[in-house]
N, C-alpha and C. Protein backbone atom coordinates (compact mmCIF):
# COMPACT_ATOMS: atom_id res chain seq x y z
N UNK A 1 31.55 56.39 6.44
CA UNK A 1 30.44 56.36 5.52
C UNK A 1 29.47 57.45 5.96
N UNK A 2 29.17 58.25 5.13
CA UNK A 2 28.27 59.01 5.51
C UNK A 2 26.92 58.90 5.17
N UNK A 3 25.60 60.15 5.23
CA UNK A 3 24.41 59.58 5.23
C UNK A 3 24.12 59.53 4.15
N UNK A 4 24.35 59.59 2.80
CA UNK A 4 23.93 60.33 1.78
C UNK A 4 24.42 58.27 1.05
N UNK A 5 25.73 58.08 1.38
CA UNK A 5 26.36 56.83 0.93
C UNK A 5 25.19 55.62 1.65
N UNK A 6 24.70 55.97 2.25
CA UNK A 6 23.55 55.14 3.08
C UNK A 6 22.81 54.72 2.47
N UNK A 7 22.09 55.98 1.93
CA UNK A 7 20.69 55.99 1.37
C UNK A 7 21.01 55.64 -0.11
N UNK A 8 21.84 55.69 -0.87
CA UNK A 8 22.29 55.83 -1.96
C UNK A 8 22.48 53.92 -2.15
N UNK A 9 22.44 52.90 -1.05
CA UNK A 9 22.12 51.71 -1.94
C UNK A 9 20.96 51.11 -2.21
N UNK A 10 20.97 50.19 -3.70
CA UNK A 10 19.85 50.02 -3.55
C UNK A 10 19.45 48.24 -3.99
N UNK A 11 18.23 47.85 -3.32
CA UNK A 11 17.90 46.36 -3.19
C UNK A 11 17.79 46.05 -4.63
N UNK A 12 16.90 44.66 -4.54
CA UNK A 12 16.79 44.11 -5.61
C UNK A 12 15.61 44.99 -6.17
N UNK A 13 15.04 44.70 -7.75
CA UNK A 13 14.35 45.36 -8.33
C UNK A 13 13.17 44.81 -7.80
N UNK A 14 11.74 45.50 -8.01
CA UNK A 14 10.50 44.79 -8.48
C UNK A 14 10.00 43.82 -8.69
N UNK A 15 10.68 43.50 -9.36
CA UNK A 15 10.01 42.39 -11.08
C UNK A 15 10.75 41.46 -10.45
N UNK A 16 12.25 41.52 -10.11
CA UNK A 16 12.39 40.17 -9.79
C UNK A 16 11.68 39.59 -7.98
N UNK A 17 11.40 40.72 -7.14
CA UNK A 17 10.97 40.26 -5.90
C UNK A 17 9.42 39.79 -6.08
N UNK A 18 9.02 40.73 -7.40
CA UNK A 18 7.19 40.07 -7.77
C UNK A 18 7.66 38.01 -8.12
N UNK A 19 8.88 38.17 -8.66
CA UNK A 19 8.70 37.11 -9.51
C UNK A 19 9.06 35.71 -8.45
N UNK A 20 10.15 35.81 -7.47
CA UNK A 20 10.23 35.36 -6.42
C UNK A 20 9.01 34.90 -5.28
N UNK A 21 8.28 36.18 -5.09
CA UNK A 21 6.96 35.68 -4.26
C UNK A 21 5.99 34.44 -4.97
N UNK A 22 5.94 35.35 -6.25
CA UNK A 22 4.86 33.78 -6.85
C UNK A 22 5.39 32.58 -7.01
N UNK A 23 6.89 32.39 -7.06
CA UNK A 23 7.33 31.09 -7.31
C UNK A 23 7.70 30.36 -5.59
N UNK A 24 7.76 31.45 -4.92
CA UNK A 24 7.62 30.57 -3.03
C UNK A 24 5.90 30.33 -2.84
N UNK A 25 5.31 31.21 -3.40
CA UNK A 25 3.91 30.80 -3.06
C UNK A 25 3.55 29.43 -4.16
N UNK A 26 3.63 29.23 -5.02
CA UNK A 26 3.55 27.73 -5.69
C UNK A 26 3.81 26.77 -5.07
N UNK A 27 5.14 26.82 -4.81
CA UNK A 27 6.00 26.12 -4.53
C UNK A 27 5.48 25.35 -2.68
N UNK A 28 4.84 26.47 -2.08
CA UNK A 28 4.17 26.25 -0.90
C UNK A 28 2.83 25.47 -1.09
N UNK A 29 2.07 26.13 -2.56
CA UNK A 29 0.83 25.75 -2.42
C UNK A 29 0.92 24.21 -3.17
N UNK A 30 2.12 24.18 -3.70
CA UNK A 30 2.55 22.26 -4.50
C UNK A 30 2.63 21.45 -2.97
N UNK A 31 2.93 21.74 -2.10
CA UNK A 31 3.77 20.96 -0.44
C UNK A 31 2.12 21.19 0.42
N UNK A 32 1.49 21.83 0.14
CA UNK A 32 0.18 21.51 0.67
C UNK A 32 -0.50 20.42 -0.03
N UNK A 33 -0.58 20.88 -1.09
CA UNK A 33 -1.82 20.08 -2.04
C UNK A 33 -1.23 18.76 -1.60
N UNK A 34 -0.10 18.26 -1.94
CA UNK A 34 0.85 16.76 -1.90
C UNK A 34 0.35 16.47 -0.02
N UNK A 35 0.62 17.19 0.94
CA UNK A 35 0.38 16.97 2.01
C UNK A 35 -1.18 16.40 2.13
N UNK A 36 -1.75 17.45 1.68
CA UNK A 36 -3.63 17.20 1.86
C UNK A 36 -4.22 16.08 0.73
N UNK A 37 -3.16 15.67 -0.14
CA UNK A 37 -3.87 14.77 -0.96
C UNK A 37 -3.69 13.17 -0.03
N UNK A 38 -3.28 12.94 0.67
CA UNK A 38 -3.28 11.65 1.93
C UNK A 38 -4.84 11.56 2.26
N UNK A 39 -5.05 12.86 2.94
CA UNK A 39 -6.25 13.04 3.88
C UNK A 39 -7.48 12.95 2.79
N UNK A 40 -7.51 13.33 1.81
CA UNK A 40 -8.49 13.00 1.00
C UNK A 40 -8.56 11.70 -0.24
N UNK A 41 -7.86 10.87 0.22
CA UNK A 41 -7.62 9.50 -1.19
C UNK A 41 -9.31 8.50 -0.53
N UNK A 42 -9.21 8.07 -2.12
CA UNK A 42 -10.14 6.86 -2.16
C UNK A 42 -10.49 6.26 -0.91
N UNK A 43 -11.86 6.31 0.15
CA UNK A 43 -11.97 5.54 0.72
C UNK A 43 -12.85 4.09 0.53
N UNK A 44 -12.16 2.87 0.44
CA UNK A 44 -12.87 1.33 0.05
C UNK A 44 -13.61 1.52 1.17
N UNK A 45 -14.73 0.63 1.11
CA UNK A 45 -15.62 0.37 1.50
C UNK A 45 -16.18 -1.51 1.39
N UNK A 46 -16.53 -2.10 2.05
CA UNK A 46 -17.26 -3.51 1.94
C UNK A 46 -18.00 -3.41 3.25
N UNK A 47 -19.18 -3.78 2.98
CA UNK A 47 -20.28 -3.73 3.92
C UNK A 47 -20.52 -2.56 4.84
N UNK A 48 -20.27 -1.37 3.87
CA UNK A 48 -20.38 -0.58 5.07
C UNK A 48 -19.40 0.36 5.82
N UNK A 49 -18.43 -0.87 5.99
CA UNK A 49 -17.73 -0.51 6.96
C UNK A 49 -16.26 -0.18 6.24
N UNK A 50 -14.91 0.59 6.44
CA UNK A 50 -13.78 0.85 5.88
C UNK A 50 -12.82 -0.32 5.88
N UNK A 51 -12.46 -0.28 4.81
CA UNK A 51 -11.46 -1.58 4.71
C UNK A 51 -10.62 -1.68 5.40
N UNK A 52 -9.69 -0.97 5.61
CA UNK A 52 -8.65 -0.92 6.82
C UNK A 52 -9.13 -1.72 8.16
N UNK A 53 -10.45 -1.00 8.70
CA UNK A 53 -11.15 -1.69 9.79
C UNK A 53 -11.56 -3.12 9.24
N UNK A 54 -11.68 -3.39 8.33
CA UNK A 54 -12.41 -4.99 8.11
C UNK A 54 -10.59 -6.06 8.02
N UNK A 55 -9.62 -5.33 7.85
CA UNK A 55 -8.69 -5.96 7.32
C UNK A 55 -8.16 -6.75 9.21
N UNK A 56 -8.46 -5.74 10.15
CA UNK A 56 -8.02 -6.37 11.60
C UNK A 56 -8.86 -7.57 11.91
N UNK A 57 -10.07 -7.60 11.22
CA UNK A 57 -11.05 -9.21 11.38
C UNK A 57 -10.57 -10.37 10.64
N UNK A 58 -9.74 -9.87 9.62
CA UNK A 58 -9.08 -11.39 9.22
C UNK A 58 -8.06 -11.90 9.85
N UNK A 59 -8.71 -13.09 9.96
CA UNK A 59 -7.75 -14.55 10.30
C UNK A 59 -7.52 -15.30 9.21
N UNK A 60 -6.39 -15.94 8.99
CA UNK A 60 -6.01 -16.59 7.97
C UNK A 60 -5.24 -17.37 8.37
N UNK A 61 -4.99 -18.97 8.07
CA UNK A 61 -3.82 -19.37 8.25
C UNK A 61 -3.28 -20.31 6.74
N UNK A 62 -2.39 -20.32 6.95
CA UNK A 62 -0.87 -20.57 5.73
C UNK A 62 -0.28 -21.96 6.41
N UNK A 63 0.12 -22.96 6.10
CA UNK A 63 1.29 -23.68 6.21
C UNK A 63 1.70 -24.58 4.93
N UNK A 64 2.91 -25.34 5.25
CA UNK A 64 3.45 -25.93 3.54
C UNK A 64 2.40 -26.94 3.58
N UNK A 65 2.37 -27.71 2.83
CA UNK A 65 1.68 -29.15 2.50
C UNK A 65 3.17 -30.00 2.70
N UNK A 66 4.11 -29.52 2.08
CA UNK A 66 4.96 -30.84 2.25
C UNK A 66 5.95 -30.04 1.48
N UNK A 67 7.34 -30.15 2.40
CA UNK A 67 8.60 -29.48 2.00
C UNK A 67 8.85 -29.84 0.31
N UNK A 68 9.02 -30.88 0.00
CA UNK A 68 9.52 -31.33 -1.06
C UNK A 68 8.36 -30.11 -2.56
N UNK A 69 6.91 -29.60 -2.37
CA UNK A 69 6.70 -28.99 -3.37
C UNK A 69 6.09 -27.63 -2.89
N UNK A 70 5.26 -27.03 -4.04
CA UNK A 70 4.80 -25.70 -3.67
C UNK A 70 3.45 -25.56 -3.63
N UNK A 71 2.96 -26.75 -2.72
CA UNK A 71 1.51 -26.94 -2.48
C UNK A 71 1.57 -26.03 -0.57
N UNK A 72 0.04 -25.57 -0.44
CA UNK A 72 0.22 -24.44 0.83
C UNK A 72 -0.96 -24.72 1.14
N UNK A 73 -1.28 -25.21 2.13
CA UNK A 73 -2.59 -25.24 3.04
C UNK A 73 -2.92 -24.31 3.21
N UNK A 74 -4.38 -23.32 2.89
CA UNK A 74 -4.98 -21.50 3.61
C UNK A 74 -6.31 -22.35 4.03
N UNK A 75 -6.16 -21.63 5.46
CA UNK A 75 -8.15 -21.42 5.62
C UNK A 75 -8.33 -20.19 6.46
N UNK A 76 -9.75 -19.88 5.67
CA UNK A 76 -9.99 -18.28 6.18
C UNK A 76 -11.15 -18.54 7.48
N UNK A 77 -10.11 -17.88 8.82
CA UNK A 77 -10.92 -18.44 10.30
C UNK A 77 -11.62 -17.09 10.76
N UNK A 78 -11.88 -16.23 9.92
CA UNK A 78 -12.15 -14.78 10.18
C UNK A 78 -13.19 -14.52 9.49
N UNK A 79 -14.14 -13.38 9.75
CA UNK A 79 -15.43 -12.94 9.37
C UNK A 79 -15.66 -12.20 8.26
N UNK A 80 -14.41 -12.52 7.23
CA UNK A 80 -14.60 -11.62 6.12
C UNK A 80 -13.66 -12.39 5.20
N UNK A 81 -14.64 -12.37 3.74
CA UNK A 81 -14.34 -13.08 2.67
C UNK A 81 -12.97 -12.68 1.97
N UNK A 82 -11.89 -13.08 1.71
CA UNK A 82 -10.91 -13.10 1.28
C UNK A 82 -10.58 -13.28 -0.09
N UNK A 83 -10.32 -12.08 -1.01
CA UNK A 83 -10.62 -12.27 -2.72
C UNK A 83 -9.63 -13.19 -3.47
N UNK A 84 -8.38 -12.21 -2.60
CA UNK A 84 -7.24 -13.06 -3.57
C UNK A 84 -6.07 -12.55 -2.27
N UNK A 85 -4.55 -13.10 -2.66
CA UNK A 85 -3.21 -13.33 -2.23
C UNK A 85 -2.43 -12.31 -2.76
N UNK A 86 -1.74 -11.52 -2.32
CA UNK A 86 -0.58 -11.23 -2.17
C UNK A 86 0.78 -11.77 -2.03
N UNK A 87 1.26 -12.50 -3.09
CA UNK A 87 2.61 -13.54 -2.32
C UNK A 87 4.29 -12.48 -2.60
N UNK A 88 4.97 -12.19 -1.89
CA UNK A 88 6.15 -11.75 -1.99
C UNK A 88 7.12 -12.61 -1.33
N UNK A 89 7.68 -12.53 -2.36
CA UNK A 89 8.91 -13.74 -2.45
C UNK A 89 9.87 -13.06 -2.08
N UNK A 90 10.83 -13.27 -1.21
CA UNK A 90 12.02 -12.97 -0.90
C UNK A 90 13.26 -13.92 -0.76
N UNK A 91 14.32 -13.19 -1.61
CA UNK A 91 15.55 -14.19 -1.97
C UNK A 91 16.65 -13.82 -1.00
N UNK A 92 17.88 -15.28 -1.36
CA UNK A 92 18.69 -14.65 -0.20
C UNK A 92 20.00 -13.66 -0.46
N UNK A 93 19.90 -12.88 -1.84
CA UNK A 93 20.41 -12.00 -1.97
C UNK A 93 20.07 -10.32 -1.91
N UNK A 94 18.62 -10.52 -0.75
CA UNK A 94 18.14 -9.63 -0.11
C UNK A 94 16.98 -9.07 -1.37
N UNK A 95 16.46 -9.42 -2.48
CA UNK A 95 15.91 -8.81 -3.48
C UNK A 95 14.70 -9.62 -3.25
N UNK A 96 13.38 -8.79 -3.77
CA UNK A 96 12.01 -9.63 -3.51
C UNK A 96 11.25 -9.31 -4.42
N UNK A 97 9.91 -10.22 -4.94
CA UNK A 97 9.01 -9.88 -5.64
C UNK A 97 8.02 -9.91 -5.13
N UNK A 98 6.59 -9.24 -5.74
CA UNK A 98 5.27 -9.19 -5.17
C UNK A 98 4.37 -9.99 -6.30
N UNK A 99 3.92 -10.71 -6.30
CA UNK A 99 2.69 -11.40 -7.01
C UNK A 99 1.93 -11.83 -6.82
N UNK A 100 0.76 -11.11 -7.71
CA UNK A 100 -0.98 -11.43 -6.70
C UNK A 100 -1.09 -12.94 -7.10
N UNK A 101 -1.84 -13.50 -6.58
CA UNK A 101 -1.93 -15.02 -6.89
C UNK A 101 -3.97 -15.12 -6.49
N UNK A 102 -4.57 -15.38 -7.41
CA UNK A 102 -5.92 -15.64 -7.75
C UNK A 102 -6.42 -16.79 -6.91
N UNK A 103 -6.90 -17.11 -5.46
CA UNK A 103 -7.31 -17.79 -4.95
C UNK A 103 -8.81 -16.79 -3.75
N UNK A 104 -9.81 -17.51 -3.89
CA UNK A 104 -11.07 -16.75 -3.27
C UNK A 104 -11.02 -18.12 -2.03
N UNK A 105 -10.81 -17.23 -1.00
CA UNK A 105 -11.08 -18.04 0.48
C UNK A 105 -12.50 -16.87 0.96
N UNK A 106 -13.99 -18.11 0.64
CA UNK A 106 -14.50 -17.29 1.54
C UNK A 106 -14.87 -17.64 3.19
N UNK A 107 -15.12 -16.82 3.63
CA UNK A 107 -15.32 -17.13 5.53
C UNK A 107 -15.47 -18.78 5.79
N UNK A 108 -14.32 -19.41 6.29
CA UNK A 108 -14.57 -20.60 6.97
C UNK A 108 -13.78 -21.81 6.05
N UNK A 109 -14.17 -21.22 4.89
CA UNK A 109 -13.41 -22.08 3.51
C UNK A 109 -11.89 -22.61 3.78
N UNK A 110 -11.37 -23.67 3.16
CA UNK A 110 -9.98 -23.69 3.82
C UNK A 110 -9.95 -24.73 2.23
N UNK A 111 -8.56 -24.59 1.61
CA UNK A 111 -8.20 -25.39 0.35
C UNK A 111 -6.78 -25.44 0.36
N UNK A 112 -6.14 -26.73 -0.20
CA UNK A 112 -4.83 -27.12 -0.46
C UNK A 112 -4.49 -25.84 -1.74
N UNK A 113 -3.79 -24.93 -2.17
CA UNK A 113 -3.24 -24.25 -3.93
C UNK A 113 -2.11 -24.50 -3.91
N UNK A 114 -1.31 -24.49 -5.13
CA UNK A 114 0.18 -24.51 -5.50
C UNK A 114 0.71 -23.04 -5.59
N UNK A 115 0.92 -22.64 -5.31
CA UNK A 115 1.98 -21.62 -5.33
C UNK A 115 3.09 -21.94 -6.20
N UNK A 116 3.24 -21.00 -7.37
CA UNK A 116 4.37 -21.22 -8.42
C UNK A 116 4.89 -20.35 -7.91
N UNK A 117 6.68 -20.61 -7.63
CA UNK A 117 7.61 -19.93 -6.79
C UNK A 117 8.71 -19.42 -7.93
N UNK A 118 9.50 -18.90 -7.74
CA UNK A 118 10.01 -18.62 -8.80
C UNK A 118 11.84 -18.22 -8.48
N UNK A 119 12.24 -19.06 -9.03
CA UNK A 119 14.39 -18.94 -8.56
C UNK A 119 14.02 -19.61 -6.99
N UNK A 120 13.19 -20.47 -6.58
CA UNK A 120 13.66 -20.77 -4.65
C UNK A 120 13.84 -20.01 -4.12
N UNK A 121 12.73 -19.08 -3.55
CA UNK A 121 13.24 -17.94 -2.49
C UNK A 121 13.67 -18.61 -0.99
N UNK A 122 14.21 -17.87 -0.18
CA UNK A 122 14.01 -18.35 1.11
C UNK A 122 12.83 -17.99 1.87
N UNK A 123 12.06 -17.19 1.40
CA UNK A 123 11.30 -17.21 2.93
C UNK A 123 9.79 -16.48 1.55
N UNK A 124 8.57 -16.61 2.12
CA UNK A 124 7.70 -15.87 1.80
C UNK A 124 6.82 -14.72 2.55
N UNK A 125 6.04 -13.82 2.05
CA UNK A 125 5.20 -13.39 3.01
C UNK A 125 3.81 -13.36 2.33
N UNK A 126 2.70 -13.72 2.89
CA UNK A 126 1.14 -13.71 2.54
C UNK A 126 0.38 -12.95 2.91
N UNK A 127 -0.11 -11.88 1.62
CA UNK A 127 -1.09 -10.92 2.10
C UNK A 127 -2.23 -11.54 2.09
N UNK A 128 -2.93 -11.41 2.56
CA UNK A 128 -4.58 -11.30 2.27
C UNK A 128 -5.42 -10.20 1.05
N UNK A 129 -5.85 -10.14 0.29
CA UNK A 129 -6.54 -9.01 -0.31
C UNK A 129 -7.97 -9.08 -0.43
N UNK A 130 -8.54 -7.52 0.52
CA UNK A 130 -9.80 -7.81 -0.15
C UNK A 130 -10.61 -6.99 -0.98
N UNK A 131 -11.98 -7.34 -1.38
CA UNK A 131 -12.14 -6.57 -2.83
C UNK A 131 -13.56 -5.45 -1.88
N UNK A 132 -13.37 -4.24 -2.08
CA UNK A 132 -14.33 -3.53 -1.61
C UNK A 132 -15.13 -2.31 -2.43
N UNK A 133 -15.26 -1.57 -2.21
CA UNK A 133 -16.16 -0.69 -3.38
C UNK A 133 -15.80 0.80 -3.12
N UNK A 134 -14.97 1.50 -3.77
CA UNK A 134 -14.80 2.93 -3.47
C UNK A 134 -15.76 3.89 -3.35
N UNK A 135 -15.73 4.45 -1.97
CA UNK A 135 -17.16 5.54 -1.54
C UNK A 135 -17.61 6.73 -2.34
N UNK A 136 -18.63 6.29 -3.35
CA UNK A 136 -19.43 7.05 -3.83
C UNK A 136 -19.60 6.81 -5.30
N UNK A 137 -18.68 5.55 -5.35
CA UNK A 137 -18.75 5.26 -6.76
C UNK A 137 -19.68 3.73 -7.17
N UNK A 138 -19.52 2.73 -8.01
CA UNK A 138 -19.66 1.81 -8.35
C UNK A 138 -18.81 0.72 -8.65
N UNK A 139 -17.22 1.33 -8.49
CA UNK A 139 -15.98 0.57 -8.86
C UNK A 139 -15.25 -0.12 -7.47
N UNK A 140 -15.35 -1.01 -7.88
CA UNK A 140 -14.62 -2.08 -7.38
C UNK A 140 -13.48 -1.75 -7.05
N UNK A 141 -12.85 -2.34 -5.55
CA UNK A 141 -11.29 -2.35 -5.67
C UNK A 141 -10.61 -3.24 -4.63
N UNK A 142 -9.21 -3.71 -5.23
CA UNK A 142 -8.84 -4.78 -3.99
C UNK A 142 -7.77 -3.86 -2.89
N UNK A 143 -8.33 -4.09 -2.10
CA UNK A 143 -7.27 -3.30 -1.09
C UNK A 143 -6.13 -4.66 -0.08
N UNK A 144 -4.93 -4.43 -0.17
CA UNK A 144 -4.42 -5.12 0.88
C UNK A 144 -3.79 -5.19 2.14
N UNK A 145 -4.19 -6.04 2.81
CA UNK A 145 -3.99 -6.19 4.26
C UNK A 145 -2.63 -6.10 4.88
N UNK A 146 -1.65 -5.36 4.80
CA UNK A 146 -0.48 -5.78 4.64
C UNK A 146 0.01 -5.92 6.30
N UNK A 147 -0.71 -5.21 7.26
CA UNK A 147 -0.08 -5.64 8.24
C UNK A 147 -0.89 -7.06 9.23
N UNK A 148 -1.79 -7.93 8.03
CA UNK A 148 -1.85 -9.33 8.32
C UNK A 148 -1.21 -10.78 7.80
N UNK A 149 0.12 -10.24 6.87
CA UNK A 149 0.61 -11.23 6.42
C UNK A 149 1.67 -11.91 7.14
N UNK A 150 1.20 -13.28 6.46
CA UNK A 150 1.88 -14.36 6.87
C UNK A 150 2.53 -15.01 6.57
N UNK A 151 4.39 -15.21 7.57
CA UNK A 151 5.76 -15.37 6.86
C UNK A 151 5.84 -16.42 7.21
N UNK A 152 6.33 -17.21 6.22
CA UNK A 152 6.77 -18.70 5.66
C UNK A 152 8.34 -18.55 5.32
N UNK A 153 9.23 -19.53 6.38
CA UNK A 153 10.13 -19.80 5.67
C UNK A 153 10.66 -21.01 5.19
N UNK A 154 11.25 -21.13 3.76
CA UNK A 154 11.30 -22.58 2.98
C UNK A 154 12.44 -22.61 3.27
């Protein structure tokens, strides 16, 4: 090969290497934005303080009332008012549901509810949810506790 056969090849055009850069630079600036949108989401708020942090002060406790129905003893032994339930049902063909269930435990409060169950799951788990106020707004929101729930198995 000589020098002339050297110089004589030639790359891709222009237009398509212009057109390439802008679609890696998108494509980079889509994998940021998605990355940095974590660090900037909704922070709840109740009293002040971040929900996440208020969610390690709840105590709660759960037990059946009596095997035979779907009555559940809760009392809230923790320093922060408790809006509503989280119940996820899990069956024993490994499949589960999530359903909020409308019960207000506030601080100290403790009440017998029924829990409507649905196909006999085997086992449950109980979130806690609580209702706090997104920073800077006026709106309300329930955030849940998920690494305070409590597993029941029937």
């Amino acid at each position: 090969m000589n020098l002339k056969e050297r110089f004589d090849k030639r790359g891709i055009s222009p237009v398509i290497a212009t057109v390439l850069l802008i679609a890696l630079t998108i494509v980079l600036a889509g994998i940021v934005f998605l990355w940095a949108r974590g660090f900037v989401s909704e922070q709840i708020e109740k009293s002040g303080k971040s929900v996440d942090v208020l969610c390690n002060e709840v105590v709660f406790e759960v037990s059946r009332s009596s095997v035979a129905s779907d009555q559940f003893d809760m009392a809230n032994r923790g320093d922060v008012n408790i809006f509503s339930l989280d119940v996820k049902q899990i069956y024993s063909n490994g499949n589960s549901v999530v359903k909020p269930f409308a019960v207000n435990l506030d601080v100290g409060k403790a009440e017998s509810v029924s829990l409507p169950l649905d196909n006999s799951p085997q086992k449950l788990i109980i979130y806690p949810t609580l209702l706090g106020t997104v920073k800077g707004k006026s709106l309300n929101k329930p955030y849940v506790c998920i690494d305070q729930g409590k597993a029941i198995t029937l």
